[in-house]
Protein backbone atom coordinates (compact mmCIF):
# COMPACT_ATOMS: atom_id res chain seq x y z
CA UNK A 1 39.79 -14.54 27.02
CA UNK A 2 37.02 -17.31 26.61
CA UNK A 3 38.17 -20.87 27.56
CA UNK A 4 38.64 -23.67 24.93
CA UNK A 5 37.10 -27.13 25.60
CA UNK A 6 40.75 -28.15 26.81
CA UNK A 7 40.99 -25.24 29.18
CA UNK A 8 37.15 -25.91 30.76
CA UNK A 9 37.83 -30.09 30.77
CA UNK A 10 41.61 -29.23 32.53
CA UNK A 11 39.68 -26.31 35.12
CA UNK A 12 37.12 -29.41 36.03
CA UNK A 13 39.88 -31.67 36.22
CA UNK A 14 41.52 -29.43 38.66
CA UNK A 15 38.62 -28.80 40.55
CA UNK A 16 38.48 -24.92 39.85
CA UNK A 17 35.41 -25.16 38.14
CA UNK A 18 33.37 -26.98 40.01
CA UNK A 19 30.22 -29.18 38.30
CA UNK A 20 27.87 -31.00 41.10
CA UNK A 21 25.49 -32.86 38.87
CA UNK A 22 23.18 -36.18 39.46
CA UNK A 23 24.37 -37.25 36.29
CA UNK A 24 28.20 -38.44 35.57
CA UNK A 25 28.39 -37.87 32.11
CA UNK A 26 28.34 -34.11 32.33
CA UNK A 27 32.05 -33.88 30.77
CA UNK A 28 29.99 -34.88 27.23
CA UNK A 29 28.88 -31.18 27.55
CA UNK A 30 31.55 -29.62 27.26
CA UNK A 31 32.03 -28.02 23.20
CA UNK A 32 35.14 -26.05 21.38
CA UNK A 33 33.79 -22.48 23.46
CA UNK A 34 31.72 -23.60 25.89
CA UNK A 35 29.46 -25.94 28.19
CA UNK A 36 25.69 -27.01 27.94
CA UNK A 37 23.86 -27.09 30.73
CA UNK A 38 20.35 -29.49 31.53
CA UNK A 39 17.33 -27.84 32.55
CA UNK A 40 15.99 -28.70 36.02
CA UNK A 41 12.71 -30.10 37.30
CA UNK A 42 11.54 -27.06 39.24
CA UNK A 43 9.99 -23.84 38.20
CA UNK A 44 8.37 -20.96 39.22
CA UNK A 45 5.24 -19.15 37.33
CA UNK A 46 4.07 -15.84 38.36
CA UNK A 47 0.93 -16.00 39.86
CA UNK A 48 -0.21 -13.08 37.59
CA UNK A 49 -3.91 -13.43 38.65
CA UNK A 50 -3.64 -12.91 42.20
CA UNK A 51 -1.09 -9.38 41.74
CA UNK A 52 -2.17 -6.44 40.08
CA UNK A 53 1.52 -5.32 39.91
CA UNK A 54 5.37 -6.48 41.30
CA UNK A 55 6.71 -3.84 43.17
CA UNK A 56 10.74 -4.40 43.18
CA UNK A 57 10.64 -3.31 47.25
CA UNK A 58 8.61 -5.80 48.07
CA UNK A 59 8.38 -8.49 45.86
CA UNK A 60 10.63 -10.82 47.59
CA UNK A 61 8.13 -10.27 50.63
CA UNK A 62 5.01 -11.08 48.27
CA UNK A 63 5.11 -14.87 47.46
CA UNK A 64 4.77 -13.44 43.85
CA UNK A 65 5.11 -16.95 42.52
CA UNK A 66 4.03 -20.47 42.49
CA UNK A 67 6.60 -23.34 42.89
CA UNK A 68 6.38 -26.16 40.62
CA UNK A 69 8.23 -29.73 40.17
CA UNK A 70 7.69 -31.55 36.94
CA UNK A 71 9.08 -34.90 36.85
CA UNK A 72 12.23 -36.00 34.70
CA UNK A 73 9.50 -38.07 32.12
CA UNK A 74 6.98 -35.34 31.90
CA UNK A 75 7.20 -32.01 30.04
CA UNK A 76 6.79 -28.42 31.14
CA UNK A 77 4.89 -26.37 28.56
CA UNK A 78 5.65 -22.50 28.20
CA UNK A 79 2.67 -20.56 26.59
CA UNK A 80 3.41 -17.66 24.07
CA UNK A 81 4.02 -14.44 25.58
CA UNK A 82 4.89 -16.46 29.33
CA UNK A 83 7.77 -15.63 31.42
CA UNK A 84 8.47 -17.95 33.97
CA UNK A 85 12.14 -19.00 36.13
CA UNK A 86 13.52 -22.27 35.81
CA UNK A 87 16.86 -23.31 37.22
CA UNK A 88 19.84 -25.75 36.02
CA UNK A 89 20.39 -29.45 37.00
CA UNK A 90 24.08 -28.86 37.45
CA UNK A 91 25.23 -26.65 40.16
CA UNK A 92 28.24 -24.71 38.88
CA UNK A 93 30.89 -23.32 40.98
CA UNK A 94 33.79 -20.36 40.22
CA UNK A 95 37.12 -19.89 41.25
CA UNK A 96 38.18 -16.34 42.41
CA UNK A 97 39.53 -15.63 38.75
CA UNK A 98 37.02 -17.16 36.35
CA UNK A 99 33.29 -15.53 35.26
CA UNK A 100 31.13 -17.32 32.78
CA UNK A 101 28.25 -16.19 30.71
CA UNK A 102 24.87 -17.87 30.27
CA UNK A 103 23.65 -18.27 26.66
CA UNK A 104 20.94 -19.57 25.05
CA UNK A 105 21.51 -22.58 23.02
CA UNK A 106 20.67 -21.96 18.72
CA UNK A 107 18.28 -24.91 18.46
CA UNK A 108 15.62 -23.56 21.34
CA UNK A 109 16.56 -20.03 20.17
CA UNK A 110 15.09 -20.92 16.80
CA UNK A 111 12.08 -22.08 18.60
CA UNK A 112 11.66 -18.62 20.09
CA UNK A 113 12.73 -20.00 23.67
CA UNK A 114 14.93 -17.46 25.55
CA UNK A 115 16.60 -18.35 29.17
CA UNK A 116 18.16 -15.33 30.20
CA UNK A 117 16.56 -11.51 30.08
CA UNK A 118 19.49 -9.40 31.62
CA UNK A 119 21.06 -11.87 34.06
CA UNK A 120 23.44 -13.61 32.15
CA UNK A 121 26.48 -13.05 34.67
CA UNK A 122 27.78 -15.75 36.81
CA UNK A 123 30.53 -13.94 39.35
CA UNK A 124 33.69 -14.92 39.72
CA UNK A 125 33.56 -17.39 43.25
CA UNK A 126 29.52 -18.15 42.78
CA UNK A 127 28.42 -21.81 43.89
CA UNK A 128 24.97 -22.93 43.21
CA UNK A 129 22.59 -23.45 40.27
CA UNK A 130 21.56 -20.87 37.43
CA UNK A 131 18.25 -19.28 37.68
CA UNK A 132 17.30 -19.24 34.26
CA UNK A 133 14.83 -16.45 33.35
CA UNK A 134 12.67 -18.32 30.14
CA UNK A 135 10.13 -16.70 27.80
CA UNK A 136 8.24 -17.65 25.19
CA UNK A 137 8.36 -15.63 22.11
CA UNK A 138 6.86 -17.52 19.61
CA UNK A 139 3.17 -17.27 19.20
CA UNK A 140 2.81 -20.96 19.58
CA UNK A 141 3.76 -23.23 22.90
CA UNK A 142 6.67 -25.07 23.80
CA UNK A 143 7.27 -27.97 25.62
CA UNK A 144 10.43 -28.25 27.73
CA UNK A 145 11.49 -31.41 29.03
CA UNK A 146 13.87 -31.58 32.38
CA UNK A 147 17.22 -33.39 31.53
CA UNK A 148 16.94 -31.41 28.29
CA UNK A 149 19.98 -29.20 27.56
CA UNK A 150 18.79 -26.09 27.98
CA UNK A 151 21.80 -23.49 27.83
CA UNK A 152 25.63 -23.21 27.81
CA UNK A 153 28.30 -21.19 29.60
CA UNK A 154 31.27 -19.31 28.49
CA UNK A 155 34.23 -18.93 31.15
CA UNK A 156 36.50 -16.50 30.69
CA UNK A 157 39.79 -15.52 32.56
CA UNK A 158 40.32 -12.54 34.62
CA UNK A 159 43.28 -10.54 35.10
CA UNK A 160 43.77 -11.42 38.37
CA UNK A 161 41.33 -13.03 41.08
CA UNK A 162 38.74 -10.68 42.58
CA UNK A 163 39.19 -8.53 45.94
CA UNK A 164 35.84 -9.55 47.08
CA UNK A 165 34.60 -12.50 45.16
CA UNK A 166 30.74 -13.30 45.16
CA UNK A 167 31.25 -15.95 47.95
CA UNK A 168 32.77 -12.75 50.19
CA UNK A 169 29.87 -10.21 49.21
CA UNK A 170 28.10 -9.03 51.89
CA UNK A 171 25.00 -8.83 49.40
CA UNK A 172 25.97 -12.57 48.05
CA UNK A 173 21.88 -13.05 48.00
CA UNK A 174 21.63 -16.12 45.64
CA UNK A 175 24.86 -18.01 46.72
CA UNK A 176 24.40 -21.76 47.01
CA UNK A 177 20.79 -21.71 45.40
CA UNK A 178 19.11 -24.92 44.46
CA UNK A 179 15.60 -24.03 43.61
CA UNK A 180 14.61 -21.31 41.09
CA UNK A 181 15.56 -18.19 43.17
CA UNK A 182 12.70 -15.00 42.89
CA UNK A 183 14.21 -11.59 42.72
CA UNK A 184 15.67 -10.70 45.92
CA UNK A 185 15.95 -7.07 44.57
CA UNK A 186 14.21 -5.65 48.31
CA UNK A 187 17.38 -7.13 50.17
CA UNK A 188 19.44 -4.20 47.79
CA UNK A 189 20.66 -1.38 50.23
CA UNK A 190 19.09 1.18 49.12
CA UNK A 191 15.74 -0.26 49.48
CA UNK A 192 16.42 -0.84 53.44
């Protein structure tokens, strides 16, 4: 069951969803289904010049890409065809019962701006900032500006709270990130 705006305004209220943003006005975000989110002012571009190929064992390991801080007045321009990782202003955090889902927002979509390519899962009892995985597909660029709302979340209700919530995962490998995480796919077991 997806939350109304009542539900998500009465779950921040009560502290179950949890919003840690520099901004107080955050509760202006909130819509009939669902919750915009800002786009941060740090990415991280794949320094495709310097690898010949990403090898999921060992691209944690690599340095595979280039931090990058673009201030709140300036713009961040994604080229056709580029895939880069950006990451939320807000940090968002779960209860033990709750998921949400990352979308992209219509307008940007219509622009041929995509923020998620497969992760669009936030766990139930996950605390930190979304990792948003942009690309480009339009065949011109774009400019994105931080502060800009960049995509939205749907909660929705479990049936009962998790046995081992995200916070209690031994594996919990991007719990409490602030920057745009890489892929910490070489800390999976069965690449140890």
């Amino acid at each position: 069951m997806i939350l109304s705006d009542r539900d998500i305004k009465q779950q921040i209220q009560d502290q179950k969803i949890i919003i840690k943003s520099p901004r107080d006005d955050y509760m202006s975000q909130v819509h009939a289904s669902s919750m915009d989110l800002r786009l941060g002012s740090f990415f991280r571009v794949f320094k495709h010049s310097k690898y010949a190929l990403i090898d999921p064992r060992t691209a944690s390991d690599q340095g595979i890409t280039s931090l990058i801080e673009v201030p709140e007045d300036e713009q961040f321009i994604v080229q056709p065809g580029e895939f880069v990782l950006g990451v939320t202003m807000e940090k968002i955090g779960l209860p033990d019962d709750l998921v949400a889902r990352v979308e992209g927002r219509s307008s940007l979509g219509r622009l041929g701006i995509v923020v998620h390519s497969t992760a669009g899962f936030i766990d139930a009892g996950f605390f930190g900032t979304i990792t948003l995985e942009i690309s480009n597909l339009n065949r011109m660029p774009i400019a994105l500006h931080p502060g800009m709302r960049i995509c939205q979340l749907a909660f929705e209700q479990m049936t009962s709270e998790a046995e081992v919530p995200y916070h209690q995962k031994a594996s919990q490998k991007y719990q409490g990130q602030e920057l745009p995480q890489e892929s910490l796919l070489a800390n999976d077991p069965e690449f140890k």
